[in-house]
Every structure is written in structure tokens, then in C-alpha cells.
C-alpha atoms as a PDB file:
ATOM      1  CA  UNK A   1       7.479  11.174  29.094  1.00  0.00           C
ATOM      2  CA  UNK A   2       9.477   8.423  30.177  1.00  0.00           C
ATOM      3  CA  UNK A   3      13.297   8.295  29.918  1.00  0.00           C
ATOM      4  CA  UNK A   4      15.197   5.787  26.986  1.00  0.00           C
ATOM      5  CA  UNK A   5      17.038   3.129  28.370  1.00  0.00           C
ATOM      6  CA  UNK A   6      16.662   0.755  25.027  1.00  0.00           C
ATOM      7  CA  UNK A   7      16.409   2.233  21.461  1.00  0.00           C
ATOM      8  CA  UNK A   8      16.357   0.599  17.767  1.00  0.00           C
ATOM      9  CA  UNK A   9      18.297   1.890  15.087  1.00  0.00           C
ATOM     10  CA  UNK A  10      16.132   1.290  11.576  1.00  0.00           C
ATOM     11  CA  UNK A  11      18.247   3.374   8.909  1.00  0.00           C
ATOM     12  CA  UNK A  12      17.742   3.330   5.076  1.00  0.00           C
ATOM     13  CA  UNK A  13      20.629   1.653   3.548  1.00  0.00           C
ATOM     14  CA  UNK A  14      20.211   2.830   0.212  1.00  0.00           C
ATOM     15  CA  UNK A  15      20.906   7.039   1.432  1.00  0.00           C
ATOM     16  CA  UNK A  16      24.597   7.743   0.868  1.00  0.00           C
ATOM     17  CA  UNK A  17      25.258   9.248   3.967  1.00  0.00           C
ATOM     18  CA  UNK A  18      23.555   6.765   6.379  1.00  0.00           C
ATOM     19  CA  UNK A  19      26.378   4.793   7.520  1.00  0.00           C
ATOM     20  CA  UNK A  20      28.232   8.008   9.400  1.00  0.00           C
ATOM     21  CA  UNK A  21      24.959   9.413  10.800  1.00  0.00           C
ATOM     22  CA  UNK A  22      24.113   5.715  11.976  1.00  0.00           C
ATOM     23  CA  UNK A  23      27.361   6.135  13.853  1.00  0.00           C
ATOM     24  CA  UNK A  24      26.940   9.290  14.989  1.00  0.00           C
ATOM     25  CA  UNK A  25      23.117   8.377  16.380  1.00  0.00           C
ATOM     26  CA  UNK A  26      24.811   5.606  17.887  1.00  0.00           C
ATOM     27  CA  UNK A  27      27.608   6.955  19.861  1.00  0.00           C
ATOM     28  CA  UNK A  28      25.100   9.901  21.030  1.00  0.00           C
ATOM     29  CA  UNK A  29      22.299   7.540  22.566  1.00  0.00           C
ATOM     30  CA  UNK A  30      25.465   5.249  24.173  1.00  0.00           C
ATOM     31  CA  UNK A  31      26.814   8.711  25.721  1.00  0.00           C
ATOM     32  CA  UNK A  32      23.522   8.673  27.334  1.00  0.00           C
ATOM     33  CA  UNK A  33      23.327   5.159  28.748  1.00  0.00           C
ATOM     34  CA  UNK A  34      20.934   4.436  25.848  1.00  0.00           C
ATOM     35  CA  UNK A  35      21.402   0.104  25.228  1.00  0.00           C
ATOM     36  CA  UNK A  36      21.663   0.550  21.576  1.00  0.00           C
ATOM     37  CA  UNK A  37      20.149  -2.171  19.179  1.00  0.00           C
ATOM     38  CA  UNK A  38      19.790  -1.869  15.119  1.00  0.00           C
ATOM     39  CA  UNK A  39      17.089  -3.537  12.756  1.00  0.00           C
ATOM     40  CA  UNK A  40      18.796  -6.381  10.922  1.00  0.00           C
ATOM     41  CA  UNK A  41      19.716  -4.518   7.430  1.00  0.00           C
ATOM     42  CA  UNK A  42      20.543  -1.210   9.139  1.00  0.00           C
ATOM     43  CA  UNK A  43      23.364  -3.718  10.785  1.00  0.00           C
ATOM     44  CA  UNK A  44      24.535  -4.807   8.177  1.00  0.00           C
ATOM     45  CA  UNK A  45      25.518  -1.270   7.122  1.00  0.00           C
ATOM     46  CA  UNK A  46      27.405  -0.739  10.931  1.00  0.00           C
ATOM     47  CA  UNK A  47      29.148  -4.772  10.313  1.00  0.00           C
ATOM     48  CA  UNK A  48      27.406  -5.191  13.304  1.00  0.00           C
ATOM     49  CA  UNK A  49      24.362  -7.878  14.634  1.00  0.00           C
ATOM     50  CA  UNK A  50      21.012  -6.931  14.329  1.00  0.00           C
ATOM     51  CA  UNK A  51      17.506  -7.954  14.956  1.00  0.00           C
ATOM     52  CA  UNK A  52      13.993  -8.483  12.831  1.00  0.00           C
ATOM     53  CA  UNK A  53      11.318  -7.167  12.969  1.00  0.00           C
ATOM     54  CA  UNK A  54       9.611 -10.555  13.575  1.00  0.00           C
ATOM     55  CA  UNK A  55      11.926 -11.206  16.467  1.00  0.00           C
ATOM     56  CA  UNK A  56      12.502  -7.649  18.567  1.00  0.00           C
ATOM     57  CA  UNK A  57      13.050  -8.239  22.245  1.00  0.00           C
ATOM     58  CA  UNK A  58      10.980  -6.854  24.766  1.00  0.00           C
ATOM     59  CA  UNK A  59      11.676  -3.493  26.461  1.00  0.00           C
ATOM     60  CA  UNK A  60      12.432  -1.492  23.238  1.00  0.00           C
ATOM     61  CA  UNK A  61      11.406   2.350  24.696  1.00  0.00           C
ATOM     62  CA  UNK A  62      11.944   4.071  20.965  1.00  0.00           C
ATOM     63  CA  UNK A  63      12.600   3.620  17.403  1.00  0.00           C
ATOM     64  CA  UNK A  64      14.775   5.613  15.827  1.00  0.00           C
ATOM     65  CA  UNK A  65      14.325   5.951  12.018  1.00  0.00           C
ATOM     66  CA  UNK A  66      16.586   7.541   9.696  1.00  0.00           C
ATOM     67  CA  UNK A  67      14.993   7.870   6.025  1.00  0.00           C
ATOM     68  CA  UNK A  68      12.634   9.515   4.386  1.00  0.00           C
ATOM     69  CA  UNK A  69       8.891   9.304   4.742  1.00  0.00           C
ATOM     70  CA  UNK A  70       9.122   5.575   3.356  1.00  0.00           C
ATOM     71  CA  UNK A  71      11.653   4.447   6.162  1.00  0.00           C
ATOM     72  CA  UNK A  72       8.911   6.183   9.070  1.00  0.00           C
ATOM     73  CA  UNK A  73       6.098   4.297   7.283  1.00  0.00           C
ATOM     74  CA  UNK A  74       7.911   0.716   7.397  1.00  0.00           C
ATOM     75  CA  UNK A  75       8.746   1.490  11.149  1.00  0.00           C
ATOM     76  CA  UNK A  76       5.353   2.081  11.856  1.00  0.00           C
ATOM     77  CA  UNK A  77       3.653  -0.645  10.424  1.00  0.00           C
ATOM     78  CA  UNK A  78       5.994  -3.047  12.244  1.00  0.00           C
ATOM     79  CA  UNK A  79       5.909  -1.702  15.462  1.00  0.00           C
ATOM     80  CA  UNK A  80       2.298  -0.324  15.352  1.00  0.00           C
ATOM     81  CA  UNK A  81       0.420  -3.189  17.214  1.00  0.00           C
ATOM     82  CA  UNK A  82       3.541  -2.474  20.116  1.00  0.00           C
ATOM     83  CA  UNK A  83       3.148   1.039  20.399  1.00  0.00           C
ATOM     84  CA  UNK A  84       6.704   1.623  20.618  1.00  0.00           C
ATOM     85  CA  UNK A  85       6.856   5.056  19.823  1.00  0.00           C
ATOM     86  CA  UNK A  86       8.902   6.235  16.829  1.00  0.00           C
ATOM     87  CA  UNK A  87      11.660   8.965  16.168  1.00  0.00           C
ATOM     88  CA  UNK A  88      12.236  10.564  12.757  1.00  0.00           C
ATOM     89  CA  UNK A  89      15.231  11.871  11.256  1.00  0.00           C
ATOM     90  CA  UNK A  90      14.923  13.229   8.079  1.00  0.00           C
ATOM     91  CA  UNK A  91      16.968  12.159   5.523  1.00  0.00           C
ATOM     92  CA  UNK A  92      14.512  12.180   2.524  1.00  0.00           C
ATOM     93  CA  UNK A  93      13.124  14.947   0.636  1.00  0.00           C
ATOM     94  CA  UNK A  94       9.611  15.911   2.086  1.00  0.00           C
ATOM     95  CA  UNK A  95       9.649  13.933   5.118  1.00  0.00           C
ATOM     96  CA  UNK A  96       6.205  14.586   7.003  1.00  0.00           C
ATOM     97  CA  UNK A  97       6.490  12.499   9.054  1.00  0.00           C
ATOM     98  CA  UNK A  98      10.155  12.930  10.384  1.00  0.00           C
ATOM     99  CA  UNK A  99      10.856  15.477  13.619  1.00  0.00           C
ATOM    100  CA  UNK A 100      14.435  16.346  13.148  1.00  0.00           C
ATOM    101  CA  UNK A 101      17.240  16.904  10.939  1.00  0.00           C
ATOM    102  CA  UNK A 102      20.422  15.228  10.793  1.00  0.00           C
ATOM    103  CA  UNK A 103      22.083  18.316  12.375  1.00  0.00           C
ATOM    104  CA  UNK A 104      20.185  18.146  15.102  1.00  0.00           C
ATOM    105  CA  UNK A 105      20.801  14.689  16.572  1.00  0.00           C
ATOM    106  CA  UNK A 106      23.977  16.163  19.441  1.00  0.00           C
ATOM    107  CA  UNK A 107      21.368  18.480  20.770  1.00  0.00           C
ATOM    108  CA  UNK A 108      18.405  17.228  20.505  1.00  0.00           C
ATOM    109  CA  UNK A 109      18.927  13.317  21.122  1.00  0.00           C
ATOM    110  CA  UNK A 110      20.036  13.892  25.025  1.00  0.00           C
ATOM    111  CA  UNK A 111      16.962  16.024  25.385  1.00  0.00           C
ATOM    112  CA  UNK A 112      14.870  13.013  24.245  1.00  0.00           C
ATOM    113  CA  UNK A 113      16.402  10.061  26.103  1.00  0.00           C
ATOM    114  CA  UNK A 114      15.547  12.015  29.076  1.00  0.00           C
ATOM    115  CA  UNK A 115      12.428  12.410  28.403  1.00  0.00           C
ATOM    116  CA  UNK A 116      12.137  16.064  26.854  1.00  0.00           C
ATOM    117  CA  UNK A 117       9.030  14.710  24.443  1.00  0.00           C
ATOM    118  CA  UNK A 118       5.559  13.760  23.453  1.00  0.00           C
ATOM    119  CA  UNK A 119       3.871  11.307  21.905  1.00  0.00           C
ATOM    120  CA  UNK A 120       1.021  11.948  18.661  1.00  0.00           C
ATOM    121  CA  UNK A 121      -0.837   9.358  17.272  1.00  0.00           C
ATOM    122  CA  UNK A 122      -1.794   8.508  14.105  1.00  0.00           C
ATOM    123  CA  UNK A 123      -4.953   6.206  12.871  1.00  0.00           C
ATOM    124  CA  UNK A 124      -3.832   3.202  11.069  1.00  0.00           C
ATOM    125  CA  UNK A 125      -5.597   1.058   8.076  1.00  0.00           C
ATOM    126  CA  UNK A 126      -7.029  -2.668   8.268  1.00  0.00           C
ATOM    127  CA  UNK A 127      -6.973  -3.766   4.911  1.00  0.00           C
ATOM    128  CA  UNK A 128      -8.424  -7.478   4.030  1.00  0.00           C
ATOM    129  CA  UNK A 129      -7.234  -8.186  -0.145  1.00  0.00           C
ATOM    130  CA  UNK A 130      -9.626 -10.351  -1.869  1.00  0.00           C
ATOM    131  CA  UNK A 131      -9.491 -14.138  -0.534  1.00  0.00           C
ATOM    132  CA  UNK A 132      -6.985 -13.463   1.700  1.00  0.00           C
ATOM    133  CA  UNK A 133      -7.549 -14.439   5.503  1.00  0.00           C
ATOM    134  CA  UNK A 134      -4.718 -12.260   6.759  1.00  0.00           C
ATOM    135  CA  UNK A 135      -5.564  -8.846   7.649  1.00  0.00           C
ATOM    136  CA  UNK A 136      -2.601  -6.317   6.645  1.00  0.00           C
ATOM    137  CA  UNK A 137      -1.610  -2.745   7.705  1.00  0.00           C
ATOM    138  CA  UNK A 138      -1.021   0.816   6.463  1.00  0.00           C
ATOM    139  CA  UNK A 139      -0.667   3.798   7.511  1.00  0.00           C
ATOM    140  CA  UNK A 140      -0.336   6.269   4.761  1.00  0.00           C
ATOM    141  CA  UNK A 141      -3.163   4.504   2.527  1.00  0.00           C
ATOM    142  CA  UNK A 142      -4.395   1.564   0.256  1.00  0.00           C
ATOM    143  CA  UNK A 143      -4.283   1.378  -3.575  1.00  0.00           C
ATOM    144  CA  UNK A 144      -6.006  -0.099  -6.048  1.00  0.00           C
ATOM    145  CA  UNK A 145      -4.749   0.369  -9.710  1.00  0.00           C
ATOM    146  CA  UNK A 146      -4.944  -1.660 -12.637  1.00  0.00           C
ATOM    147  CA  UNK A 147      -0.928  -2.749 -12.219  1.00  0.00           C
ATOM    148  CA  UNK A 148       0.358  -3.618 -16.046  1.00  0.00           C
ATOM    149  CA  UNK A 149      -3.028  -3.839 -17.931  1.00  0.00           C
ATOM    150  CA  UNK A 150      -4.198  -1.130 -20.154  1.00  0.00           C
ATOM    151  CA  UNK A 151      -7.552  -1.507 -19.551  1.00  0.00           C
ATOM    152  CA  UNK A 152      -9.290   0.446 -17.238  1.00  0.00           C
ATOM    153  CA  UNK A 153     -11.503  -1.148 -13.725  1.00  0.00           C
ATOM    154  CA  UNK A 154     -14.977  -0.880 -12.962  1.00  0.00           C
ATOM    155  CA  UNK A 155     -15.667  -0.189  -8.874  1.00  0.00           C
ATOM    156  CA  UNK A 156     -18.248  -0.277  -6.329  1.00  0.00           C
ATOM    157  CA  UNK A 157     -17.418   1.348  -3.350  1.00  0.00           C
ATOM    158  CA  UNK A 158     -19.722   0.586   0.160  1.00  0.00           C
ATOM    159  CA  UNK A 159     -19.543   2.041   3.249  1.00  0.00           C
ATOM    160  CA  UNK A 160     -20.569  -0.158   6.211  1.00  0.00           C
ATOM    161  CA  UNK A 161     -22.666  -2.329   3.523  1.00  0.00           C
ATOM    162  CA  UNK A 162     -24.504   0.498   2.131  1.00  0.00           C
ATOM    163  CA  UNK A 163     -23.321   0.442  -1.760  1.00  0.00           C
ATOM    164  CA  UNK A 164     -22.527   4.488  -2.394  1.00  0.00           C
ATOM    165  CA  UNK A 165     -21.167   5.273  -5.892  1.00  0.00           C
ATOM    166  CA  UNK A 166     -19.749   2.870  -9.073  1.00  0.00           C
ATOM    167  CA  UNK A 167     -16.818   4.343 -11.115  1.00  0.00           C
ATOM    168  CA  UNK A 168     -14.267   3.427 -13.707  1.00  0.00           C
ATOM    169  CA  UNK A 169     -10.863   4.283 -13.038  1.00  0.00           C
ATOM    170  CA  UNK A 170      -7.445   3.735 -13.131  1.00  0.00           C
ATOM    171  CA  UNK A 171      -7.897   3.006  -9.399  1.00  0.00           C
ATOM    172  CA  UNK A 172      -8.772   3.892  -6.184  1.00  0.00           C
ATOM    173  CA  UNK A 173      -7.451   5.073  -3.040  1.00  0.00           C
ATOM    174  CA  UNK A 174      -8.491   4.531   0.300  1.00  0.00           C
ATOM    175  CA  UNK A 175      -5.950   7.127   2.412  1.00  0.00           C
ATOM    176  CA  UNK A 176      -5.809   7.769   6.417  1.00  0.00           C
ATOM    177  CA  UNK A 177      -5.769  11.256   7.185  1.00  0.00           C
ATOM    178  CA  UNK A 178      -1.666  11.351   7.488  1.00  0.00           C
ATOM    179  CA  UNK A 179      -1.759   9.929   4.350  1.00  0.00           C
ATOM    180  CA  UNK A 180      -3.740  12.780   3.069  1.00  0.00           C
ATOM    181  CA  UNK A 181      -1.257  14.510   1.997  1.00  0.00           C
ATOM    182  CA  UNK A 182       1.229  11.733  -0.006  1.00  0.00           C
ATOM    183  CA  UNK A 183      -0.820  10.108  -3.056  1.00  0.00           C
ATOM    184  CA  UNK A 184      -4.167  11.163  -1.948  1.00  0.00           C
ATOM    185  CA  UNK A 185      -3.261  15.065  -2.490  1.00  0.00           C
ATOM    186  CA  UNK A 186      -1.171  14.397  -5.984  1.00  0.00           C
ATOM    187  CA  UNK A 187      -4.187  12.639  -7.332  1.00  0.00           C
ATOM    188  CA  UNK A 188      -6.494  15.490  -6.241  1.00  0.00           C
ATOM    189  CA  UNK A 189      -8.004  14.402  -2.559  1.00  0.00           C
ATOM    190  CA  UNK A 190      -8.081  16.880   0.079  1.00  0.00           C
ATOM    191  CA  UNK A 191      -6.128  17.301   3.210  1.00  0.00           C
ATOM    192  CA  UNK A 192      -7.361  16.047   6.086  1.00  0.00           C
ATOM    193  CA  UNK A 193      -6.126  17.054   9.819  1.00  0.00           C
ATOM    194  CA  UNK A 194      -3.616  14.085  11.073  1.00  0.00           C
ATOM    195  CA  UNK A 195      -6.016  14.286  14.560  1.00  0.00           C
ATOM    196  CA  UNK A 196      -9.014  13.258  12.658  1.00  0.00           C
ATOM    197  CA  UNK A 197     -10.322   9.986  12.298  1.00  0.00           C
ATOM    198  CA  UNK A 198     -11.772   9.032   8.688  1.00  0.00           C
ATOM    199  CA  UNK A 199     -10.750   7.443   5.436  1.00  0.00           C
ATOM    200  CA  UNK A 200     -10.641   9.321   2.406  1.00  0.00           C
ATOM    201  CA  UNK A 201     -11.716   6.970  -1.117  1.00  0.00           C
ATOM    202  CA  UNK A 202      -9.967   9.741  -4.034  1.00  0.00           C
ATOM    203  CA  UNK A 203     -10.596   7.760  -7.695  1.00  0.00           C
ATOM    204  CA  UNK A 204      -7.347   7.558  -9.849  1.00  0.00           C
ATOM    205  CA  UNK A 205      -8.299   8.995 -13.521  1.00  0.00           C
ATOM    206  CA  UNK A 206     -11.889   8.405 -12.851  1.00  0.00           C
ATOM    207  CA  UNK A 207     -14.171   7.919 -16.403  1.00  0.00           C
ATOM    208  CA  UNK A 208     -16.573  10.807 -15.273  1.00  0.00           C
ATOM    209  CA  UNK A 209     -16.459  14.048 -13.788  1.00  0.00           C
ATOM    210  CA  UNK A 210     -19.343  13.859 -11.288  1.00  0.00           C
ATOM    211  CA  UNK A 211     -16.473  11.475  -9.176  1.00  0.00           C
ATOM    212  CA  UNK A 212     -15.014  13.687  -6.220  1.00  0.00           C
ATOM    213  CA  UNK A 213     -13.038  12.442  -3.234  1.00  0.00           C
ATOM    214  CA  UNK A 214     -15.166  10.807   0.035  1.00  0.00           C
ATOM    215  CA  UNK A 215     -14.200  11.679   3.513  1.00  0.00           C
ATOM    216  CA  UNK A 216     -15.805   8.368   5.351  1.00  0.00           C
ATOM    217  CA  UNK A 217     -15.949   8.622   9.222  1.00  0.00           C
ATOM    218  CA  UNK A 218     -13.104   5.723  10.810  1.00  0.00           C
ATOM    219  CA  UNK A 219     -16.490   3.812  12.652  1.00  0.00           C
ATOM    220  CA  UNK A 220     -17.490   2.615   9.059  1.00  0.00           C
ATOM    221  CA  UNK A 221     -16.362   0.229   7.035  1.00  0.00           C
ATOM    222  CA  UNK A 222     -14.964   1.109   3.589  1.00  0.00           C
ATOM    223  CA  UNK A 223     -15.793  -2.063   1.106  1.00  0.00           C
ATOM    224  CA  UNK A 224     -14.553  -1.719  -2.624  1.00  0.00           C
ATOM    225  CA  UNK A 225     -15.643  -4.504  -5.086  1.00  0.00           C
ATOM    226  CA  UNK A 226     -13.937  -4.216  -8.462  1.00  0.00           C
ATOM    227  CA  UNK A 227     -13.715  -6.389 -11.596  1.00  0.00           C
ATOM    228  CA  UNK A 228     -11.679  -6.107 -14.677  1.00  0.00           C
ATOM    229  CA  UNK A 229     -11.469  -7.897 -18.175  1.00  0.00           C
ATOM    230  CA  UNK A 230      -7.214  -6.857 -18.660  1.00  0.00           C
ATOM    231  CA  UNK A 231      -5.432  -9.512 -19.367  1.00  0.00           C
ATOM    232  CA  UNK A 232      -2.844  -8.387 -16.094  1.00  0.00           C
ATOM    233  CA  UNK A 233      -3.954  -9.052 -13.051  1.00  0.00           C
ATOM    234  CA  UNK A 234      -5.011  -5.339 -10.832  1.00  0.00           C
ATOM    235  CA  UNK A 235      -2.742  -4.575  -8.096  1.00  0.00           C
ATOM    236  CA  UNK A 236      -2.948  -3.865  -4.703  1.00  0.00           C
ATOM    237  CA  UNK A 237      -0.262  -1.235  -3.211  1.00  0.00           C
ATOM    238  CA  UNK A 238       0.032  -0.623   0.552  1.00  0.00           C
ATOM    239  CA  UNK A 239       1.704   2.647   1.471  1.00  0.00           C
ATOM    240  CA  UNK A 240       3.556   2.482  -1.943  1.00  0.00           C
ATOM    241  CA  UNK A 241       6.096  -0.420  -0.303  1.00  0.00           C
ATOM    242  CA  UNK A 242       3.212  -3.826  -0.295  1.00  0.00           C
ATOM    243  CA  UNK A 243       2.867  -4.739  -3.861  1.00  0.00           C
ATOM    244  CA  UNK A 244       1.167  -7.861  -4.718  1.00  0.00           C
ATOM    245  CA  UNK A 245      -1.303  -8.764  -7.677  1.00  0.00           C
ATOM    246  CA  UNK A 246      -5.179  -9.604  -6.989  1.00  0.00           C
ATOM    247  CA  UNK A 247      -7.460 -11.521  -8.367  1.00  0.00           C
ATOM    248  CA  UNK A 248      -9.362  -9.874 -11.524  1.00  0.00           C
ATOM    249  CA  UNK A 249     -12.541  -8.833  -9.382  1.00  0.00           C
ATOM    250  CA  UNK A 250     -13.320  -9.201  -5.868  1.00  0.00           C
ATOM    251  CA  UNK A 251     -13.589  -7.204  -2.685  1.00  0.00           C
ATOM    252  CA  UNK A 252     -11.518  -5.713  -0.545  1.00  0.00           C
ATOM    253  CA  UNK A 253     -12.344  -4.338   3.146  1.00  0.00           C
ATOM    254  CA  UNK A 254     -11.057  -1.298   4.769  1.00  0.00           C
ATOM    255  CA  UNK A 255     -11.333  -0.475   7.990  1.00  0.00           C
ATOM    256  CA  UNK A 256      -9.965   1.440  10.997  1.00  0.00           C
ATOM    257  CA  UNK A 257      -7.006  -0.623  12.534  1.00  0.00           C
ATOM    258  CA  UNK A 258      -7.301  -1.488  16.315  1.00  0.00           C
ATOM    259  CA  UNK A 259      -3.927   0.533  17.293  1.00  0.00           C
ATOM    260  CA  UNK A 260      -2.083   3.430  16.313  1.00  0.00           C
ATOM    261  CA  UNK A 261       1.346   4.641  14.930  1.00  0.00           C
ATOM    262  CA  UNK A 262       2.973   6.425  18.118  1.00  0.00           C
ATOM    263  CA  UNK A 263       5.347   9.524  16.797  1.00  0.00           C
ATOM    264  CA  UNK A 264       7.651  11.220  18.797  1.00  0.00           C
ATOM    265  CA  UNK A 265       6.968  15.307  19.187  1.00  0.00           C
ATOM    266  CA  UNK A 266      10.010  17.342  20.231  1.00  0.00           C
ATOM    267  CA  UNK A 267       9.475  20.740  18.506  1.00  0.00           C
ATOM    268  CA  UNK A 268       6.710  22.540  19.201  1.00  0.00           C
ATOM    269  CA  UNK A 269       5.504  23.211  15.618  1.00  0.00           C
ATOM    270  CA  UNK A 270       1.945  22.610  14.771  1.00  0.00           C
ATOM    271  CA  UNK A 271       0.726  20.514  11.566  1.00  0.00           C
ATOM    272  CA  UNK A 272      -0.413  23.514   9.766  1.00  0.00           C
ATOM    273  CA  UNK A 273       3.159  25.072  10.800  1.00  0.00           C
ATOM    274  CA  UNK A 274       4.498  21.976   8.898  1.00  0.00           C
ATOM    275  CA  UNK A 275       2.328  22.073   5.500  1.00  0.00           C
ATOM    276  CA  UNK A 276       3.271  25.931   5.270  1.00  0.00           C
ATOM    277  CA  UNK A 277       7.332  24.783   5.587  1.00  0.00           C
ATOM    278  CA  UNK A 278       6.661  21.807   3.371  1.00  0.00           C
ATOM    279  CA  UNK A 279       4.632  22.450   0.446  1.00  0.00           C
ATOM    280  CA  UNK A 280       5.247  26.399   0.526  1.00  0.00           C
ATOM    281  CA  UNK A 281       2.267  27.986   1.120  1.00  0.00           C
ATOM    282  CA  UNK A 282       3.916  30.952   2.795  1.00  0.00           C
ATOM    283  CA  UNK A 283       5.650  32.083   0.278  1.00  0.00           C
ATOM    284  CA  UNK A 284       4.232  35.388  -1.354  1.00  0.00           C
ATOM    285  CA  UNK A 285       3.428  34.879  -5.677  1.00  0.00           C
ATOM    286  CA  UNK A 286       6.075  35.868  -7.589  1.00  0.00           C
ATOM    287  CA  UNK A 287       5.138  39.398  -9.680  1.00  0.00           C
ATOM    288  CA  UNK A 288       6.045  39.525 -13.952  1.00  0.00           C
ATOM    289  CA  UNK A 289       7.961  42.319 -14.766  1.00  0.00           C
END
């Protein structure tokens, strides 16, 4: 791949030990003849001057995020539509989506810059909220819950027009395959390979047992149409960071987004390699004495 000659730093400020690994990332890709640059609240951790996301200059080669999953996700929606690839360091708990470790950035950052990598991509989410004519993105997934109200919400979910299944529930999610495995597999939805191409719809407390999760091929469309008589508003969540109230009923269209999220590979470890680490599914059952 090509070599790094401009990187952004994007660091989450609220991690206690971001501000020495922000210097340490820093004084690594410099060493390298890297033109370092950091996201406007990651500089104000450094004292230094940053940039926004609204405003980034051309001829960024990398992003380099240091966080947890949540940090990766924000990266990627904002630099999605660029394809500016992005780096992970892990400084979360999970982290999926992250390639390295802080311990790893002397040895492993060099190798990068100079090109020592490959790029994976990742499907992204178009998601149109009732009334709204600005489309917004996700990568991880969509959801639909009933926000403050008690009271439950009545769907109809449609795929490329074709009406497929009505349910009350707490909610729904509509999840991309990497977001398979976040809120999509704690509310019961299956894991879907990061290389596939599909939506998965996964009801939140659903009112009936016949309700399973739907794997939807990426070429349709994904239409839910909800109403509710709560008193508070339902709520629309994207990639658990997006919060904003809707309208009591309406529609809301899902579809595949026009670019990807670019990751940066440097270990050689597959995705199943990384849901054994992860969620321990290597490790042998325990025997009672």
C-alpha cells in the first residue's frame, strides 16, 4: 500500500491515559516524516491546533484513532464518503474494530507509514428519519426504540416495497454485518461475516415469539413504518452516538450507503480468529467438582 506522508490524530478525550499515548503516537509518526495533524478535541487534549471534521484538508493518507469501538465508529462515519483509510488503537474494552494495542504503536507504526498494510472494507448504512431530507450514516447499525415512553410501538417492516412482517416491540434494529456483532448479537441477531453485504432487521422485546431476526440482501431497500400512542416521542439511535427524537409514526428508509468504511489490516488474523479472542469461544467449559 502506499506510504504515510499526512496522518490525523482522532483520540478519545474522556480515556485517562490518552494524552501520553497521543504523544507517544505523535512523536513516532514525526520520527517517520509523518506531517502530523489532530481532530479539533483530540487537540485540545495536546494544547495544540486542530482541525474539524467539516473542514479536513486535502491529502490526509490515514486516520489514526485511539478509543474504543465508539471512537473507530465516529472516524468512520466522517471520513467514509473520503475513503481515507482508518487505523485503530485499542483503548476500549472489546474493540472489534481496532488493529493494535497501545504497546504496539514503536513497532508497528514505522511498519505502517511505509506501507507494511492492507486495506478491508466495510458496508455502510443510508438511513433517511421520517421527514427529514438529509440522508445520514452508520456503520454499526440503526435503532428504533420507544426512547422515554412506556408504551410499546407497532412496526411494519418492507423490503424494496414489498411489506414483509408487522410486530410490536420495544424497537427495531436495522444492523450492517460489522455491526452484527455490537447490539444486534446482545439482543439476539446472528453474526454475520464483515465481507458480506446485507442488513440484518433483529426486533427489540418483540410482543410474539414467531419474530426472528431478517438477513436482507444490501441491493434492497429496508423500509420500517412505525406508529405509537406514548406520550414521548420514539427515538432514533445511530451507532449508539446519533440520538434524536422522531415523530410518533412515520417511515424510515434504510439502505446500502454508496461508499465504504476503509480499515487498516496489519496483522494477519482472520475475523473468525478475532470472535474466538474476543468473545471466548476457545476456551474449553469449565468442569464442577
Amino acid at each position: 500500500m502506499r506510504k504515510i506522508e499526512k496522518a490525523l490524530i482522532f483520540a478519545n478525550p474522556r480515556k485517562p491515559e490518552v494524552v501520553a499515548l497521543i504523544g507517544e503516537l505523535a512523536r513516532t509518526l514525526e520520527s517517520c516524516g509523518v506531517f502530523v495533524l489532530f481532530e479539533s478535541r483530540t487537540a485540545d487534549c495536546v494544547s495544540g491546533d486542530g482541525v474539524s471534521w467539516d473542514n479536513l484538508p486535502q491529502g490526509i493518507d490515514m486516520v489514526i484513532s485511539l478509543g474504543g469501538d465508539g471512537t473507530m465508529l465516529a472516524s468512520a462515519r466522517n471520513v467514509g464518503a473520503r475513503a481515507i483509510p482508518v487505523l485503530g488503537i485499542n483503548l476500549g474494552r472489546l474493540g472489534f474494530l481496532n488493529e493494535l494495542d497501545p504497546s504496539e504503536i514503536a513497532a508497528a507504526v514505522p511498519e505502517i507509514v511505509a506501507g507494511k498494510y492492507a486495506i478491508v472494507k466495510r458496508m455502510m448504512l443510508d438511513v433517511l428519519p421520517p421527514g427529514e431530507p438529509k440522508h445520514h450514516t452508520a456503520l454499526n447499525e440503526m435503532v428504533l426504540d420507544r426512547g422515554n415512553s412506556p408504551r410499546i410501538i407497532f412496526h411494519k417492516i418492507f423490503v424494496s416495497g414489498e411489506f414483509v412482517a408487522g410486530v410490536s416491540a420495544d424497537g427495531l434494529i436495522v444492523s450492517s454485518p460489522t455491526g452484527s456483532t455490537a447490539y444486534n448479537m446482545a439482543a439476539g441477531g446472528g453474526i454475520l461475516s464483515p465481507d458480506m453485504e446485507a442488513f440484518q432487521v433483529t426486533a427489540l422485546s418483540p410482543y410474539t415469539l414467531s419474530i426472528r431476526p431478517l438477513v436482507v440482501d444490501a441491493s434492497e431497500t429496508v423500509e420500517i413504518e412505525y406508529s405509537t400512542d406514548g406520550d414521548e416521542p420514539p427515538r432514533l439511535t445511530l451507532d449508539g452516538q446519533s440520538t434524536r427524537d422522531i415523530p410518533p409514526e412515520g417511515r424510515i428508509e434504510i439502505r446500502k450507503a454508496p461508499f465504504s468504511a476503509h480499515f487498516v489490516h496489519y496483522h494477519n488474523r482472520t475475523f473468525y480468529e478475532v470472535l474466538r479472542d474476543k468473545l471466548g469461544w476457545a476456551s474449553r467449559p469449565r468442569r464442577s467438582s
